[in-house]
Protein backbone atom coordinates (compact mmCIF):
# COMPACT_ATOMS: atom_id res chain seq x y z
CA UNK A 1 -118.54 -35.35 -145.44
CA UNK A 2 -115.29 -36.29 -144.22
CA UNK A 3 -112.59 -33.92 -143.09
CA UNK A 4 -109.31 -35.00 -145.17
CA UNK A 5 -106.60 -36.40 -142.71
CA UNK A 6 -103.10 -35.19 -141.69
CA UNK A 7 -101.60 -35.26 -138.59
CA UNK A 8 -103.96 -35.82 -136.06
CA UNK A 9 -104.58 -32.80 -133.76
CA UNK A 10 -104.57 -30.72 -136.84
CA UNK A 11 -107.96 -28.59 -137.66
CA UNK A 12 -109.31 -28.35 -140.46
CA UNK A 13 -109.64 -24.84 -142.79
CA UNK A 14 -112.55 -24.06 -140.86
CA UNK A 15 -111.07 -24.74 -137.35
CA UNK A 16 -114.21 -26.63 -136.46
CA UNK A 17 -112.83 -30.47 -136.25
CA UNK A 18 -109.41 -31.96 -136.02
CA UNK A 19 -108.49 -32.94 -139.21
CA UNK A 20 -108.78 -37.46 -138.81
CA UNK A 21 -112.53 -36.55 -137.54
CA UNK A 22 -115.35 -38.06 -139.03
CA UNK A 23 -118.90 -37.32 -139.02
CA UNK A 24 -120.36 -39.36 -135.99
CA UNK A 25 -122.76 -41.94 -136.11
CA UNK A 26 -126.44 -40.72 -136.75
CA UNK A 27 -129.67 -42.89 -137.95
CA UNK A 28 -130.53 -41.79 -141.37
CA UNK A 29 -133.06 -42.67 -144.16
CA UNK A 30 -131.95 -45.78 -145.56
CA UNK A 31 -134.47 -46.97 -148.79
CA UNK A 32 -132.68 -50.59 -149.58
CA UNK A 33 -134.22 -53.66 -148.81
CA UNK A 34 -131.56 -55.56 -146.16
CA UNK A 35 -132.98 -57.26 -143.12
CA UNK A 36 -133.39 -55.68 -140.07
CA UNK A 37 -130.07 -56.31 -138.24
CA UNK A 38 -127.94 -56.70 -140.97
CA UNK A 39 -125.07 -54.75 -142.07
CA UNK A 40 -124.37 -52.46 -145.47
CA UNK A 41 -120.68 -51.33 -146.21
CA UNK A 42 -120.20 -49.14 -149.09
CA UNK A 43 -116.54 -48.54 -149.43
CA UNK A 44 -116.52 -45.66 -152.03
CA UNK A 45 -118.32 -43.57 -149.54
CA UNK A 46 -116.59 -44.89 -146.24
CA UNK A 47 -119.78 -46.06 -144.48
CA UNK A 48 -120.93 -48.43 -142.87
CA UNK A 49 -124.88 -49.41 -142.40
CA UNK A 50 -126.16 -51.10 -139.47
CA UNK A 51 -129.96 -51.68 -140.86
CA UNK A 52 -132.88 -50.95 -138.08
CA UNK A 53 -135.56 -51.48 -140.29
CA UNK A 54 -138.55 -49.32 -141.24
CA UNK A 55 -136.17 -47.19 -144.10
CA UNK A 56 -133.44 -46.48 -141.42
CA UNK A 57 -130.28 -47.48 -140.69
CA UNK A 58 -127.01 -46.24 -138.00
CA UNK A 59 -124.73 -44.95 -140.25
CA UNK A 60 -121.02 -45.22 -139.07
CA UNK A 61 -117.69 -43.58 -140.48
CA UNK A 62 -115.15 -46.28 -141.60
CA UNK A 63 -111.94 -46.82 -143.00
CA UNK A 64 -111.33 -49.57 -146.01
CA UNK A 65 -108.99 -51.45 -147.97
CA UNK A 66 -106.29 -49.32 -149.32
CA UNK A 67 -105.85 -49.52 -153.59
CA UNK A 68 -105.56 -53.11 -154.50
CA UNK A 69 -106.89 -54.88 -151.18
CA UNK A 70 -110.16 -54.01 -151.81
CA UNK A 71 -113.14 -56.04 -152.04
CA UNK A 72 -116.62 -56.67 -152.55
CA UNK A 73 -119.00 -59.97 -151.17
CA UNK A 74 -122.15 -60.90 -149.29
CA UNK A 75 -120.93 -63.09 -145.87
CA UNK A 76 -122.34 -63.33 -142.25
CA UNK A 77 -120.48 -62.60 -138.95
CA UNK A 78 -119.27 -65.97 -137.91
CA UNK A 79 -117.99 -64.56 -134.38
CA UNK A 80 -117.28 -61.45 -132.66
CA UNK A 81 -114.39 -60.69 -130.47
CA UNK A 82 -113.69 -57.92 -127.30
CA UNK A 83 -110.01 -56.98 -127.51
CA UNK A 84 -109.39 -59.61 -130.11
CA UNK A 85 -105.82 -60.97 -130.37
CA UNK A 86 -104.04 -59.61 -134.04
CA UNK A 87 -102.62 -62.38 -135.72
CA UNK A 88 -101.00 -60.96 -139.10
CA UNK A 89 -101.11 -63.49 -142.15
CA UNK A 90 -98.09 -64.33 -143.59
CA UNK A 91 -98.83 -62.66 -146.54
CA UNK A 92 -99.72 -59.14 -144.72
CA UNK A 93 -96.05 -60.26 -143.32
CA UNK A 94 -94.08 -60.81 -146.56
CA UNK A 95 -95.98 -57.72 -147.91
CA UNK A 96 -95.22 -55.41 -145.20
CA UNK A 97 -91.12 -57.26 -145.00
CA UNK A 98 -90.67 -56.23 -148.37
CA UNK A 99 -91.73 -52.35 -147.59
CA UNK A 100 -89.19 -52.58 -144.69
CA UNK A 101 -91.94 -52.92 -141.98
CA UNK A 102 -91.73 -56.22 -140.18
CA UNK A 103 -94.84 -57.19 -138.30
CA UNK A 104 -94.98 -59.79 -134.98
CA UNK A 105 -96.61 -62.48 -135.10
CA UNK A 106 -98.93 -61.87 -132.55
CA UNK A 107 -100.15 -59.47 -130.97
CA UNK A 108 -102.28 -59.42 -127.52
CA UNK A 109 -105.49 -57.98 -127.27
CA UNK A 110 -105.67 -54.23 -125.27
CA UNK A 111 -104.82 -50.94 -126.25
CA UNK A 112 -101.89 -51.29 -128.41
CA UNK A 113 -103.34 -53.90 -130.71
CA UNK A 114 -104.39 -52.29 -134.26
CA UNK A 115 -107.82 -54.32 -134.15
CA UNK A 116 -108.66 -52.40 -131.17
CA UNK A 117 -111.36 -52.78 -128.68
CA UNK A 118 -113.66 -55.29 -130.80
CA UNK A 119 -113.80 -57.35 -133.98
CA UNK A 120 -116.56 -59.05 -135.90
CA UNK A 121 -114.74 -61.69 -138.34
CA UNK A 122 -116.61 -62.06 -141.38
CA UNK A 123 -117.76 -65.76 -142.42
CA UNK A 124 -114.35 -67.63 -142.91
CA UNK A 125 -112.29 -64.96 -144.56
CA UNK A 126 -109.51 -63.41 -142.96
CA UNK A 127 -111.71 -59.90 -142.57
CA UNK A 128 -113.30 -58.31 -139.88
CA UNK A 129 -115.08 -55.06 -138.94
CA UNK A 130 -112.76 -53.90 -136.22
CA UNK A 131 -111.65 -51.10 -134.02
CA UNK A 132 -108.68 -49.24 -134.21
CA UNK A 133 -105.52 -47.90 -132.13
CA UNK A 134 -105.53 -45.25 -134.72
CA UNK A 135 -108.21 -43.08 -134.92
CA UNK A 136 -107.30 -41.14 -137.20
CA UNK A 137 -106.76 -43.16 -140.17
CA UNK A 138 -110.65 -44.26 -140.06
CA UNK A 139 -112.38 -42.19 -143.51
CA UNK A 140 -109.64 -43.54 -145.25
CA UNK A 141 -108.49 -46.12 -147.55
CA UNK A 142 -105.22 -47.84 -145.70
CA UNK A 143 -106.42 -50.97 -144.41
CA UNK A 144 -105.19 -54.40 -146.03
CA UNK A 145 -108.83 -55.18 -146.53
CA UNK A 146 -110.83 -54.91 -143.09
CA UNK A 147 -113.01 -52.51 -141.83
CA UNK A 148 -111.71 -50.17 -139.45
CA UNK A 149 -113.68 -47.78 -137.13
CA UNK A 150 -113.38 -46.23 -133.90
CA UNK A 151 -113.16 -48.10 -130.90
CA UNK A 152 -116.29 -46.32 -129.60
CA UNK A 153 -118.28 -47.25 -132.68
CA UNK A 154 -116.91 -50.39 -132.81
CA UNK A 155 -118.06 -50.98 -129.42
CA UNK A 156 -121.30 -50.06 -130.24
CA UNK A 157 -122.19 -51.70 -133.39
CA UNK A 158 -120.47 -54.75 -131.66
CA UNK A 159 -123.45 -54.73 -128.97
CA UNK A 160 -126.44 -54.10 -131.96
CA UNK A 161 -124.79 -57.18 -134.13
CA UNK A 162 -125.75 -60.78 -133.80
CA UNK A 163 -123.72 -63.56 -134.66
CA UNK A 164 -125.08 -64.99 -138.34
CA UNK A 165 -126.24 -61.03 -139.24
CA UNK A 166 -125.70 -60.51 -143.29
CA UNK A 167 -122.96 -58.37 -144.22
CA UNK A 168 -122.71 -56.96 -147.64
CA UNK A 169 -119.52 -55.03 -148.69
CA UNK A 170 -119.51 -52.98 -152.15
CA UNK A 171 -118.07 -50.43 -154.06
C-alpha cells in the first residue's frame, strides 16, 4: 500500500510514516514465469520485480510515467550507470519550456542530478530505471517515462542486475 504524497516530512492519518514513504523492498511470492534475473515493472501498481527464481521475486516501490508518457515493452538493460550524467532530450526541453520550466542541458552526475545515484538504460530507448534526488515523488506517476526509485533501492537492484537481463514494463 502506498501512503499518498504531500509535502515530504508530513505523516500520514495514522502518524506511522511520512507521507512520500513507500513500503520497502521485501521478497514476495511471485507465480509468473520470467527468468531468474530478470526484471517485472507493473506500472498500475508502482512496482517493480527483480525475479529470484523459485516463485519469488524483490519487490521494489517505484515511481512511473506521469498521464500520457506512459508505456509498455519487453527490452534488456544495455548498460548501467553509478551517478549517471542527466542529459534532457530536446523534447523533455521544449515540453518543460513551454510549462515555463527550462531545463540545462546537462547535468553532472552526484547528488543534485534527478537520475540519482544509479541508472540502468533500457535497450536503446531513452529510458532507464534510475534513482532519484527526490524521494518523495517515488509511488507516483510524474516521471516523463522512466522509472524512478530510491537511491538506496536503486543501488541495490543496480548490484543484483546484469547487463542483457529482460525487462518487461506493463500496465
Amino acid at each position: 500500500m502506498l501512503v499518498s504524497p504531500s509535502a515530504p516530512g508530513q505523516t500520514s492519518d495514522e502518524g506511522m510514516q511520512p507521507e512520500w514513504s513507500v513500503i520497502p523492498r521485501r521478497i514476495v511470492h511471485f507465480s509468473e514465469a520470467q527468468p531468474k534475473g530478470s526484471i517485472v515493472i507493473n506500472t498500475t501498481e508502482r512496482r517493480l520485480y527483480y525475479i529470484l527464481g523459485d516463485g519469488k521475486a524483490l519487490r521494489y516501490a517505484v515511481g512511473v510515467g506521469k498521464e500520457g508518457l506512459e508505456w509498455s515493452g519487453r527490452d534488456t538493460i544495455s548498460s548501467k550507470k553509478d551517478w549517471p550524467d542527466w542529459r534532457p532530450p530536446a523534447e523533455m526541453r521544449s515540453r518543460e519550456a513551454s510549462k515555463g520550466r527550462l531545463l540545462p542541458a546537462h547535468v553532472a552526475g552526484g547528488p543534485n542530478n534527478p537520475l540519482g545515484a544509479r541508472a540502468l538504460y533500457i535497450g536503446n530507448t531513452l529510458y532507464r530505471v534510475h534513482g532519484t534526488n527526490q524521494p518523495w515523488t517515488v509511488g507516483q506517476a510524474n516521471s516523463s517515462g522512466c522509472i524512478r526509485m530510491t537511491n538506496e533501492d536503486v543501488i541495490d537492484l543496480y548490484d543484483r542486475v546484469k547487463i542483457g537481463a529482460q525487462i518487461i514494463v506493463r500496465h
